[in-house]
Protein backbone atom coordinates (compact mmCIF):
# COMPACT_ATOMS: atom_id res chain seq x y z
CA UNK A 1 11.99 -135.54 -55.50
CA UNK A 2 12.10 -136.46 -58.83
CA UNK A 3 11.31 -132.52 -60.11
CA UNK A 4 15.22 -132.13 -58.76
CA UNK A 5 16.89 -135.45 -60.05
CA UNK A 6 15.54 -135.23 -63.35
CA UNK A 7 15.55 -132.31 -66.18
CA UNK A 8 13.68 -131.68 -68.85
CA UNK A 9 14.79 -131.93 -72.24
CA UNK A 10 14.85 -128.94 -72.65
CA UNK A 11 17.26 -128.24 -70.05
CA UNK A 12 19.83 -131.68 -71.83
CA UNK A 13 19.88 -129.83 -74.77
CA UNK A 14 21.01 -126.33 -73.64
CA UNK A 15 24.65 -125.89 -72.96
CA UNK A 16 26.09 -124.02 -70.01
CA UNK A 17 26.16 -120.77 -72.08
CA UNK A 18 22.88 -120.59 -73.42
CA UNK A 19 21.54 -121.43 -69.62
CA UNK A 20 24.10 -118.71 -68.22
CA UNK A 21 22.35 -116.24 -71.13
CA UNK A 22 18.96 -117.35 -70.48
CA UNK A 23 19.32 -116.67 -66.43
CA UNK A 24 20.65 -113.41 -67.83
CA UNK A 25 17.69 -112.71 -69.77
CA UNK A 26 15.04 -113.85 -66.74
CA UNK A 27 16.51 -111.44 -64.35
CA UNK A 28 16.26 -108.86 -67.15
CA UNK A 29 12.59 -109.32 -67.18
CA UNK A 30 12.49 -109.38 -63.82
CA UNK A 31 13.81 -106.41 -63.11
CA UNK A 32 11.75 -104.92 -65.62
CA UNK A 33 8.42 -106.08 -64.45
CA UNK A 34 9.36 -105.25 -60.83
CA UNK A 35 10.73 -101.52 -62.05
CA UNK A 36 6.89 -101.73 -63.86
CA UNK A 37 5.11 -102.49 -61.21
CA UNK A 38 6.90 -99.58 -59.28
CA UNK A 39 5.76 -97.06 -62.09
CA UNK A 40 2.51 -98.09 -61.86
CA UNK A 41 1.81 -97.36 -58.19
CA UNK A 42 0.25 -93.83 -58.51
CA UNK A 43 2.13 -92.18 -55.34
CA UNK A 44 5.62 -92.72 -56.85
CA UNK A 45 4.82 -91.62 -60.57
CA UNK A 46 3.21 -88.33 -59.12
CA UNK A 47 6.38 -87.87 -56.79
CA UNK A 48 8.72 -88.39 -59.53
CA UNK A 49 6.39 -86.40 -62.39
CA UNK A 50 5.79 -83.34 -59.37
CA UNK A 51 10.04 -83.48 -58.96
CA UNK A 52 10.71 -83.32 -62.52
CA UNK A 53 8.81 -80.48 -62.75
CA UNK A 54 10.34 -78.25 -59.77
CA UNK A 55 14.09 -79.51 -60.70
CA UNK A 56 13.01 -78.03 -64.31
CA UNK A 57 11.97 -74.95 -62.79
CA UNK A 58 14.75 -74.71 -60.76
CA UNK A 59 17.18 -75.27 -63.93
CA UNK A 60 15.35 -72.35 -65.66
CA UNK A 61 15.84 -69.94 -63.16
CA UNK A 62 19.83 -70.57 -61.87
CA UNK A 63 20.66 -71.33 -65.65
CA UNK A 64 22.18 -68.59 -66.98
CA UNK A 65 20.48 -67.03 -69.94
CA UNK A 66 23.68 -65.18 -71.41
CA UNK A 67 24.66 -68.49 -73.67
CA UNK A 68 22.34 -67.41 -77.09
CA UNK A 69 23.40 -64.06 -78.23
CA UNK A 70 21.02 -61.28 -78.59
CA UNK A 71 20.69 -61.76 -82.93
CA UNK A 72 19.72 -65.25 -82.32
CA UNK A 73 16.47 -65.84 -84.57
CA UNK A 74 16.15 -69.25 -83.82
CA UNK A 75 16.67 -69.84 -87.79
CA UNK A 76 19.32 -72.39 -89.20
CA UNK A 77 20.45 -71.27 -92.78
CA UNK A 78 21.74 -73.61 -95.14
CA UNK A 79 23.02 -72.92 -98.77
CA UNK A 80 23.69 -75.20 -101.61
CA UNK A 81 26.12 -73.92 -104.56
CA UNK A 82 26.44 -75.30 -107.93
CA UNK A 83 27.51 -74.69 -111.81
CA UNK A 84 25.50 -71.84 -113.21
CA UNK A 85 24.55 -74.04 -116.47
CA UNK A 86 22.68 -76.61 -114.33
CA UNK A 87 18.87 -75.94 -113.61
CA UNK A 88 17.07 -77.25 -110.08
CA UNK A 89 14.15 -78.45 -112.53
CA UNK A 90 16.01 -80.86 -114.21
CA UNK A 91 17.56 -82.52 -110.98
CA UNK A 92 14.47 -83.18 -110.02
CA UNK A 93 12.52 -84.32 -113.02
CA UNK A 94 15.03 -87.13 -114.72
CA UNK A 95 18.50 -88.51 -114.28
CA UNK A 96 19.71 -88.22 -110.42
CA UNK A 97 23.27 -87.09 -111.62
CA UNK A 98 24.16 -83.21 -112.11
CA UNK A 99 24.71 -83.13 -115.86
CA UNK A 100 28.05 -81.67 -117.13
């Protein structure tokens, strides 16, 4: 009876927002550890690992392959101009600004 009547101090001392958060935050964890427990039962992880794999396959086969264009190398070129008086050895060894 008196576990119901009376709080703990900690309970005085919170205000109804930080409780509202903090009943927010233990049915996050809850959720979590009961989504956890789930993973960890061995028939459902192989079930969901076995369907990724055949909804993968599937994608690879009814995707059509017509999106990269033939040249494609699989390269990414990238160029970086500046003046012709400045030297890529002196950017690098000293002053972090491009002298002038």
């Amino acid at each position: 009876m008196c576990s119901l009547l009376l709080k703990s101090a900690k309970d005085k001392k919170m205000g109804s927002f930080m409780r509202a958060s903090e009943d927010y935050y233990q049915r996050i964890v809850e959720f979590y550890v009961a989504r956890c427990a789930l993973c960890f039962e061995r028939t459902a992880t192989l079930v969901v690992t076995v369907a990724t794999l055949v909804f993968t396959l599937a994608l690879y086969v009814y995707v059509p392959k017509g999106f990269f264009p033939v040249q494609d190398t699989g390269a990414i070129l990238g160029i970086s101009e500046g003046p012709a008086s400045v030297h890529l050895m002196r950017w690098r060894s000293g002053s972090r600004r491009w002298p002038k």
